[in-house]
PDB file of N, CA and C in Angstrom:
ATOM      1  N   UNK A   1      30.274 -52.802  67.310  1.00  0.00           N
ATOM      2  CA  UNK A   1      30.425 -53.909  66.397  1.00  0.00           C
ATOM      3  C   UNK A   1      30.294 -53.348  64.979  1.00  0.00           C
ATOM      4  N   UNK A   2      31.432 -53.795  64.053  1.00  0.00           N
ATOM      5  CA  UNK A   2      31.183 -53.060  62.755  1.00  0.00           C
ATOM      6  C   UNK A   2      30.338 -53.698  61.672  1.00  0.00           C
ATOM      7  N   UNK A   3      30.092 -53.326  60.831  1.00  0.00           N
ATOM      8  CA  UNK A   3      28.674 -54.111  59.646  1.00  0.00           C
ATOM      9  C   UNK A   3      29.786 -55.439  59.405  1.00  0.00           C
ATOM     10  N   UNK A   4      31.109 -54.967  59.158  1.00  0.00           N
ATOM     11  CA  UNK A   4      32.220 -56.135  58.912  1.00  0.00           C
ATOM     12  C   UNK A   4      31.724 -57.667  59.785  1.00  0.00           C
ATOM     13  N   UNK A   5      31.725 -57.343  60.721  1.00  0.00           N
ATOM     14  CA  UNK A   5      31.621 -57.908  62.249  1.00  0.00           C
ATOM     15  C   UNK A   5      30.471 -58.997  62.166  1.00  0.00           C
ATOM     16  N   UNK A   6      29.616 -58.332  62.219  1.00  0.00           N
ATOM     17  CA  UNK A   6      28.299 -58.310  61.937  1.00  0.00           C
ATOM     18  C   UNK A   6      28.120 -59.526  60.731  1.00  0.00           C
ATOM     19  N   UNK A   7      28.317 -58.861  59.389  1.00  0.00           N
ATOM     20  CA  UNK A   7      28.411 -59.964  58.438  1.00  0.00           C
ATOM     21  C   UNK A   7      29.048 -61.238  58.508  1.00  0.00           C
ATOM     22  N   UNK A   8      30.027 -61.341  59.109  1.00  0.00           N
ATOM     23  CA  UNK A   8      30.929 -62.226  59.579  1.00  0.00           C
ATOM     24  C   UNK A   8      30.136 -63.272  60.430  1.00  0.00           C
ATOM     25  N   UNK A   9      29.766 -62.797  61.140  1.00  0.00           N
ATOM     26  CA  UNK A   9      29.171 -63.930  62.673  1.00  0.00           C
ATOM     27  C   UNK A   9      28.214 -64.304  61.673  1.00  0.00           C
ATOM     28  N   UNK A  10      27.171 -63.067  61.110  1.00  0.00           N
ATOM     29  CA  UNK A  10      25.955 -64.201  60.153  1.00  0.00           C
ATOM     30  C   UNK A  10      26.100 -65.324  59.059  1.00  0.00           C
ATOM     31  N   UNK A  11      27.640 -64.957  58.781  1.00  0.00           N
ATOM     32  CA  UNK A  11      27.943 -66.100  58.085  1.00  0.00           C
ATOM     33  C   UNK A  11      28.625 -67.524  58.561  1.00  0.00           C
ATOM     34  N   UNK A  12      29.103 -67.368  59.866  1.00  0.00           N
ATOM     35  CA  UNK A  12      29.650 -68.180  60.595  1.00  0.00           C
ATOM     36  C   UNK A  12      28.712 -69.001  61.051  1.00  0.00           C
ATOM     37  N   UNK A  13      26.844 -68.719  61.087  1.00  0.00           N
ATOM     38  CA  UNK A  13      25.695 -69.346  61.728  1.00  0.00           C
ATOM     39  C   UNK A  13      24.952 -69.495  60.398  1.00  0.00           C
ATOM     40  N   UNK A  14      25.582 -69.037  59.172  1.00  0.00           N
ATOM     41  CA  UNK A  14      25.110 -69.858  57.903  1.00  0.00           C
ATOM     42  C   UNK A  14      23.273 -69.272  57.411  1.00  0.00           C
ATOM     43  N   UNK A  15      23.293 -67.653  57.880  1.00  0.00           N
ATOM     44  CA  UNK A  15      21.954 -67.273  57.773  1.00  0.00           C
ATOM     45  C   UNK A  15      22.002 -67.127  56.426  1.00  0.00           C
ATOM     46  N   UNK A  16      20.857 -67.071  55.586  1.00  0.00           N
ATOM     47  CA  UNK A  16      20.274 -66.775  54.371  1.00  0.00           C
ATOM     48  C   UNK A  16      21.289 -65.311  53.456  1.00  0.00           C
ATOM     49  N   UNK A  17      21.909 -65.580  52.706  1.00  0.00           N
ATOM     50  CA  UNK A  17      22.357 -64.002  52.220  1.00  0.00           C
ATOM     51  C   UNK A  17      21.693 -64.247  50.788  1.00  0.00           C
ATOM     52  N   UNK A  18      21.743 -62.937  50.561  1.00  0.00           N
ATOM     53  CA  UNK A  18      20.742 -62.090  49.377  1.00  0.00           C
ATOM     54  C   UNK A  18      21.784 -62.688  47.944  1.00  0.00           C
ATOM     55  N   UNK A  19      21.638 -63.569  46.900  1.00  0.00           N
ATOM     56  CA  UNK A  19      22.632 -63.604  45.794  1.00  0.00           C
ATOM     57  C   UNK A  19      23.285 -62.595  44.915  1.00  0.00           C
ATOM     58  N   UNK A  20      22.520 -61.874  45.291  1.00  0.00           N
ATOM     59  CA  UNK A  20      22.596 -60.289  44.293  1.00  0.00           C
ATOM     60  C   UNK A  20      24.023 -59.232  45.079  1.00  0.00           C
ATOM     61  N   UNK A  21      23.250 -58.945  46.444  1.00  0.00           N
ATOM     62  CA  UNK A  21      24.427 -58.345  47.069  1.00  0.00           C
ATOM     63  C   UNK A  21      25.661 -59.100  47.892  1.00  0.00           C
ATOM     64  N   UNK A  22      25.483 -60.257  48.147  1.00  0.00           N
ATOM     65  CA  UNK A  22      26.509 -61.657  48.734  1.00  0.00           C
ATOM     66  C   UNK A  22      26.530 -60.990  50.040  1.00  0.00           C
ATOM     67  N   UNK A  23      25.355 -59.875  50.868  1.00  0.00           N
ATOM     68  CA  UNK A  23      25.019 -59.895  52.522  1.00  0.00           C
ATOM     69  C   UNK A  23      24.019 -60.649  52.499  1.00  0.00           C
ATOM     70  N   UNK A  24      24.280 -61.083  53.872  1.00  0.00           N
ATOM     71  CA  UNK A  24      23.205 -61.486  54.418  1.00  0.00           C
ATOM     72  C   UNK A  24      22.108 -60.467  54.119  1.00  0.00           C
ATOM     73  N   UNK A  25      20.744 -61.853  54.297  1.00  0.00           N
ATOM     74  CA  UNK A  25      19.502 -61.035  54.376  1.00  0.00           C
ATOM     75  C   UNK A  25      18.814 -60.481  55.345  1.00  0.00           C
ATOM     76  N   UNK A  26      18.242 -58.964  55.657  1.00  0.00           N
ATOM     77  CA  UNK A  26      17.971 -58.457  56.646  1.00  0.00           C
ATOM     78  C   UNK A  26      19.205 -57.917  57.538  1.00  0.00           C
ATOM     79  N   UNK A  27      19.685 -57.755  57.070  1.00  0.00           N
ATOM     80  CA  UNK A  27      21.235 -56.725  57.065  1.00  0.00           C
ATOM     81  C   UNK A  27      20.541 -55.849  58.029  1.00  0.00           C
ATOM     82  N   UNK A  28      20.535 -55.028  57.549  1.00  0.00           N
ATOM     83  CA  UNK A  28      19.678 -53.679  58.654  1.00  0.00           C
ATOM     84  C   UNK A  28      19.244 -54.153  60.117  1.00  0.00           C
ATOM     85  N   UNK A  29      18.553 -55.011  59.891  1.00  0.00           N
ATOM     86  CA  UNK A  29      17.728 -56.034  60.986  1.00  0.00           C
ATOM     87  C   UNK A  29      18.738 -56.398  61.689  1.00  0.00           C
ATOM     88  N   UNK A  30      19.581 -56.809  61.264  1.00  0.00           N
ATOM     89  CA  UNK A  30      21.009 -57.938  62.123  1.00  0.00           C
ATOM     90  C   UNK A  30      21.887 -56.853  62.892  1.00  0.00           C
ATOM     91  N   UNK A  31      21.830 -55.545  62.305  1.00  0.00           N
ATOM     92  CA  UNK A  31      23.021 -54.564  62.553  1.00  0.00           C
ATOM     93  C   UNK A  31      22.118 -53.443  64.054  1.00  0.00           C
ATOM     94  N   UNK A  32      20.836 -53.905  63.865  1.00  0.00           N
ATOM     95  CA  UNK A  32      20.276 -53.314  65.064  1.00  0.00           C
ATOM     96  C   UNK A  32      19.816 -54.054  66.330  1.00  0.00           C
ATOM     97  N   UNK A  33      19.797 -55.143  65.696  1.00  0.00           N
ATOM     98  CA  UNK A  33      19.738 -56.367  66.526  1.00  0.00           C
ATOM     99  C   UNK A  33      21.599 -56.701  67.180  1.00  0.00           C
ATOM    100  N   UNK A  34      22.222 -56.857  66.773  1.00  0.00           N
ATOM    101  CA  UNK A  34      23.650 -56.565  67.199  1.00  0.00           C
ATOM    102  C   UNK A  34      23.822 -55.428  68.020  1.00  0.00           C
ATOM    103  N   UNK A  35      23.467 -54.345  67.762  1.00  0.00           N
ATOM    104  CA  UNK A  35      23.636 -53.068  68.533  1.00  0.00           C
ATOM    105  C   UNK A  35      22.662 -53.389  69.950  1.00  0.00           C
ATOM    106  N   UNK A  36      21.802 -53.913  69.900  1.00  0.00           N
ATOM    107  CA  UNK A  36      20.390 -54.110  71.213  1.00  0.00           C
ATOM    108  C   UNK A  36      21.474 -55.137  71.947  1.00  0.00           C
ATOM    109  N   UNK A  37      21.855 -56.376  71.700  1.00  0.00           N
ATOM    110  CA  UNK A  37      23.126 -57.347  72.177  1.00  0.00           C
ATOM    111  C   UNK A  37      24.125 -56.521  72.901  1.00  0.00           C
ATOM    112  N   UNK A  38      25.067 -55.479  72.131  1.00  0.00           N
ATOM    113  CA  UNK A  38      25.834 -54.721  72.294  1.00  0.00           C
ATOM    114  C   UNK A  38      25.536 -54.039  73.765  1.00  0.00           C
ATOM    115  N   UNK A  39      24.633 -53.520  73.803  1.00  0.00           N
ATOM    116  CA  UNK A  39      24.115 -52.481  74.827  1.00  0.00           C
ATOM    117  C   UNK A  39      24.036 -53.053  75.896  1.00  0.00           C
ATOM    118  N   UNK A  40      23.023 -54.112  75.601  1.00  0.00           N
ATOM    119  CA  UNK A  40      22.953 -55.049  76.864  1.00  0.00           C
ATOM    120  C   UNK A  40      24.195 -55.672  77.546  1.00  0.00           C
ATOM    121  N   UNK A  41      24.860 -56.336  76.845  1.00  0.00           N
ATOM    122  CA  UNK A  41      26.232 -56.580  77.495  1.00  0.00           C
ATOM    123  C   UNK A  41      27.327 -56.014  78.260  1.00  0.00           C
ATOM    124  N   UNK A  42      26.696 -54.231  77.446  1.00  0.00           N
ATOM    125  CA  UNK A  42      27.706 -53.108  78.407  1.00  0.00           C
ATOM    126  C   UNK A  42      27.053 -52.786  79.810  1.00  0.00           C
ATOM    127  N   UNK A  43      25.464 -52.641  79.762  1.00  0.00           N
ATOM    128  CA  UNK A  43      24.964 -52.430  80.789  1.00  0.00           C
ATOM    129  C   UNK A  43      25.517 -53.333  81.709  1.00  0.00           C
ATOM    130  N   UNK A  44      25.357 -54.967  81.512  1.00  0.00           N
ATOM    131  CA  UNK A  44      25.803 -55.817  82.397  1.00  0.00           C
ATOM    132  C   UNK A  44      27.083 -56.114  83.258  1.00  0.00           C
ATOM    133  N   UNK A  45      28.082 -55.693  81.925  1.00  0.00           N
ATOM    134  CA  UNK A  45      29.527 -54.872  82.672  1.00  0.00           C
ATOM    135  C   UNK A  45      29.401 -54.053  83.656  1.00  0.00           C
ATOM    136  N   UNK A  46      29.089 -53.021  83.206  1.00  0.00           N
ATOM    137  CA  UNK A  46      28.821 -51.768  84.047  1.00  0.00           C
ATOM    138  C   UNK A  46      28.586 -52.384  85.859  1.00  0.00           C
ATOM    139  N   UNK A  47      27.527 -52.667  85.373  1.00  0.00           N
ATOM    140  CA  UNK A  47      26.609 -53.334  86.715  1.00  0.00           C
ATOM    141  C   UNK A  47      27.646 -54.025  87.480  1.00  0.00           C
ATOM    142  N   UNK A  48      28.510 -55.151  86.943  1.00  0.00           N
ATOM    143  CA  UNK A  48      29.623 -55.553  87.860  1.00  0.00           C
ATOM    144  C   UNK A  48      30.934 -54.921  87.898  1.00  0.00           C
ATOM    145  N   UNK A  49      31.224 -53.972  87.254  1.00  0.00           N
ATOM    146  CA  UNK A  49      32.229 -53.196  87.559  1.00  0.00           C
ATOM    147  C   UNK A  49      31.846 -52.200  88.827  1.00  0.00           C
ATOM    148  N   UNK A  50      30.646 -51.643  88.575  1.00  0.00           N
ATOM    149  CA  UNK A  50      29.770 -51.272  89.967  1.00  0.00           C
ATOM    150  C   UNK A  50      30.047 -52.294  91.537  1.00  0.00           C
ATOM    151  N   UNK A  51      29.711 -53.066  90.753  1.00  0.00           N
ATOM    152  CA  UNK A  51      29.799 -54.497  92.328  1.00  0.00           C
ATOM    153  C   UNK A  51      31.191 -54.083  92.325  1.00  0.00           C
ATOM    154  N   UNK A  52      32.380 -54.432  91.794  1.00  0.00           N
ATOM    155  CA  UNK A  52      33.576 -54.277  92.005  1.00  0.00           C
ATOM    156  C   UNK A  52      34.284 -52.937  92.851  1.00  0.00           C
ATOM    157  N   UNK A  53      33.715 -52.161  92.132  1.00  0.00           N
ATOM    158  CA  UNK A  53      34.221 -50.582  92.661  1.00  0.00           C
ATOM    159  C   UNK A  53      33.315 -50.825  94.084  1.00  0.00           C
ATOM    160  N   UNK A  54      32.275 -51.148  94.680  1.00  0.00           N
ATOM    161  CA  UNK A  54      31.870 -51.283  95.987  1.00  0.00           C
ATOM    162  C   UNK A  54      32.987 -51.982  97.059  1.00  0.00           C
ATOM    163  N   UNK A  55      33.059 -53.283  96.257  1.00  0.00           N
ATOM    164  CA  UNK A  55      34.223 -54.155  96.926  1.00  0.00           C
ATOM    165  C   UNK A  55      35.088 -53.696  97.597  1.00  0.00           C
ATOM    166  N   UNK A  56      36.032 -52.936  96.583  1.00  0.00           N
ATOM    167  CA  UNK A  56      37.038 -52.535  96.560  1.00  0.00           C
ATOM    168  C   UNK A  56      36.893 -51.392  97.234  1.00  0.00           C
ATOM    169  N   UNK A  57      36.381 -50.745  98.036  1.00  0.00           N
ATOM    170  CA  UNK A  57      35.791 -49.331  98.696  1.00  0.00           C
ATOM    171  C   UNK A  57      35.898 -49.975  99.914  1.00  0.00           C
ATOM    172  N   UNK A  58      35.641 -51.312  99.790  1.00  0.00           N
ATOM    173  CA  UNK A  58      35.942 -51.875 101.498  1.00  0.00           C
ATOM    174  C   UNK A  58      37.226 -51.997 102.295  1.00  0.00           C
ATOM    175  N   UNK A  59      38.130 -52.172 101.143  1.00  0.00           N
ATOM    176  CA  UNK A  59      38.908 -52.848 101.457  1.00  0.00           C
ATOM    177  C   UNK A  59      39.964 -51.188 101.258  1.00  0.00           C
ATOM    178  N   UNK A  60      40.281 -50.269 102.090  1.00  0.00           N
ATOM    179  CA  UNK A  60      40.820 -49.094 102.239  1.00  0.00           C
ATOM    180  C   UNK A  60      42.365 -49.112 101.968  1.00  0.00           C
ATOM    181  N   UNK A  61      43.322 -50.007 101.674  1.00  0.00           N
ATOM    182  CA  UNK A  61      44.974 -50.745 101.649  1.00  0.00           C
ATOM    183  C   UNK A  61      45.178 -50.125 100.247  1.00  0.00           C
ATOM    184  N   UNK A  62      44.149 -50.670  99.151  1.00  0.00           N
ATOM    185  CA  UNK A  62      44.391 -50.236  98.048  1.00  0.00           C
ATOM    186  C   UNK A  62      43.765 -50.292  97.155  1.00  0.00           C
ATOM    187  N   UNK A  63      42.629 -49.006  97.467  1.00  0.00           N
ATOM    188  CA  UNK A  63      41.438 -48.269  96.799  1.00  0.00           C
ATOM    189  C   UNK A  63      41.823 -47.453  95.874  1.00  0.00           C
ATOM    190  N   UNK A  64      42.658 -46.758  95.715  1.00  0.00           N
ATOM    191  CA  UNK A  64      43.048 -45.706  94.871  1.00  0.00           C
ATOM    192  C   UNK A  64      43.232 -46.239  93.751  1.00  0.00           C
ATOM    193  N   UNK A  65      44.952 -47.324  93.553  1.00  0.00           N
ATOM    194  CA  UNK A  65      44.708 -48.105  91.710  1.00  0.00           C
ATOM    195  C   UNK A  65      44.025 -48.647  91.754  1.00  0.00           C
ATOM    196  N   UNK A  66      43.056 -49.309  92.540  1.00  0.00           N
ATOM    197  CA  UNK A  66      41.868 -50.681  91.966  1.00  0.00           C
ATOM    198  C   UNK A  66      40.581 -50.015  91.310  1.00  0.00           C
ATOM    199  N   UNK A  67      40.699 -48.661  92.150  1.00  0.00           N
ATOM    200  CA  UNK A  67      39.269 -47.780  91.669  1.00  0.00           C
ATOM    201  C   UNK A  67      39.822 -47.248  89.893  1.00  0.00           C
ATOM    202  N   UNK A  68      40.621 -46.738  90.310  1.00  0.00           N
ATOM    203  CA  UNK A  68      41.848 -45.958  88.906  1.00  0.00           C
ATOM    204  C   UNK A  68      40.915 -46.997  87.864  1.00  0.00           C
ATOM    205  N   UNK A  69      41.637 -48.327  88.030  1.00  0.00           N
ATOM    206  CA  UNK A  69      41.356 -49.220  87.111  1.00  0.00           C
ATOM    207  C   UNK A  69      40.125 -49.752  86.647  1.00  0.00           C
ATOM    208  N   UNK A  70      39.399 -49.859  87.419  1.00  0.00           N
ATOM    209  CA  UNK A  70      38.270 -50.031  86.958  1.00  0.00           C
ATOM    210  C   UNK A  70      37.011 -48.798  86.557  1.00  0.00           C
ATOM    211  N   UNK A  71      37.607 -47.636  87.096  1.00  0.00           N
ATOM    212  CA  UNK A  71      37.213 -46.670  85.889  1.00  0.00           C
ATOM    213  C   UNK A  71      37.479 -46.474  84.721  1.00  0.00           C
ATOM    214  N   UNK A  72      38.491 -46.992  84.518  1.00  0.00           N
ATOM    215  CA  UNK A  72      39.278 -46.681  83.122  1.00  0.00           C
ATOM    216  C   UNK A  72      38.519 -47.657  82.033  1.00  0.00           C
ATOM    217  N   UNK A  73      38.263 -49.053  82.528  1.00  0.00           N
ATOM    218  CA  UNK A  73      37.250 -50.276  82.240  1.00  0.00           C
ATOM    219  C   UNK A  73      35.753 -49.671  82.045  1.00  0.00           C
ATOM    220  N   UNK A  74      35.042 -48.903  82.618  1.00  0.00           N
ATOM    221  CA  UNK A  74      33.786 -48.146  82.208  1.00  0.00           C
ATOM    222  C   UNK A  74      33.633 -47.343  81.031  1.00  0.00           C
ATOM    223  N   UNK A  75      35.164 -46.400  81.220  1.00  0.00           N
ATOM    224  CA  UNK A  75      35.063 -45.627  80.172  1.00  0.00           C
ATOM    225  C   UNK A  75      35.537 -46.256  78.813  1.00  0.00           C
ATOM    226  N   UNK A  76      36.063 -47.538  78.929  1.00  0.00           N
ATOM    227  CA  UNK A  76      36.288 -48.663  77.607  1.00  0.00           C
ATOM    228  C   UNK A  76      34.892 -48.749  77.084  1.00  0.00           C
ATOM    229  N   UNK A  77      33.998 -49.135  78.306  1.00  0.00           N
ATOM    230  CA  UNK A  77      32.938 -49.864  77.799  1.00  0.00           C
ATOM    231  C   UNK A  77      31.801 -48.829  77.641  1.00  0.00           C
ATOM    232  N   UNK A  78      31.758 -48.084  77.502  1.00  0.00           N
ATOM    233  CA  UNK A  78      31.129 -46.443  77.361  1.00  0.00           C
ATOM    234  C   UNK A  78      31.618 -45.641  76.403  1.00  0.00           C
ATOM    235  N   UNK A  79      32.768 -46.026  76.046  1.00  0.00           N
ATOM    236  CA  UNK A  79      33.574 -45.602  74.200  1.00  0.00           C
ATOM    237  C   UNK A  79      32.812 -46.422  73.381  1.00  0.00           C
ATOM    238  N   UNK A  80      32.779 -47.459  73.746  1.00  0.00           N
ATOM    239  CA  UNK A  80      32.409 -48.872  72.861  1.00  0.00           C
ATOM    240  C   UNK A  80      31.184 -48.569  72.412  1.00  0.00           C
ATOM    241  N   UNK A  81      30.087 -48.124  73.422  1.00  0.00           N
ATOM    242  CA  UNK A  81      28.796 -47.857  72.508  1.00  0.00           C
ATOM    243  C   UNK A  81      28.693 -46.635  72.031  1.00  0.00           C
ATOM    244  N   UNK A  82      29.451 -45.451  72.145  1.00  0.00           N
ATOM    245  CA  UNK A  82      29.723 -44.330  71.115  1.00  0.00           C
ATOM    246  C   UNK A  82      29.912 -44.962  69.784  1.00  0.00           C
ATOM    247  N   UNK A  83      30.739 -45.775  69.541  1.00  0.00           N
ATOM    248  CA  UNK A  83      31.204 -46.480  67.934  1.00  0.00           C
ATOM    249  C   UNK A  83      29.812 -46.510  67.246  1.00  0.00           C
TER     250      UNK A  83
END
């Protein structure tokens, strides 16, 4: 999520910004607090892309693209918290 991003949503929920710099206040705070959100949400992916790739291990017809694909979906969401 970029500081862009970030500033954006806090202004969309109408938090307090600083008059001087026109960010929100506690900037820093919001951008690590966003990142803790961030993480969590990938873990939770993960976790059901996990359930999925099990699924799909059952079902032997057509394991090969379903697995393909939903690796490719991990490594989206495993780029994402490199950013």
């Amino acid at each position: 999520m970029t500081k862009e991003e970030i500033i954006e949503m806090a202004k969309q929920v109408k938090l307090p910004y600083d008059y001087i710099t026109g960010e929100p206040m506690w900037l820093d705070k919001l951008e690590q607090f966003a990142k803790l959100v961030a993480e969590k949400e990938r873990e939770a992916l993960e976790v059901e892309l996990l359930k999925m790739k099990q699924g799909v291990a059952s079902k032997s017809d057509y394991i090969q693209g379903r697995w393909d694909l939903i690796g490719e979906f991990q490594d989206i969401i495993r780029a994402r918290g490199q950013e």
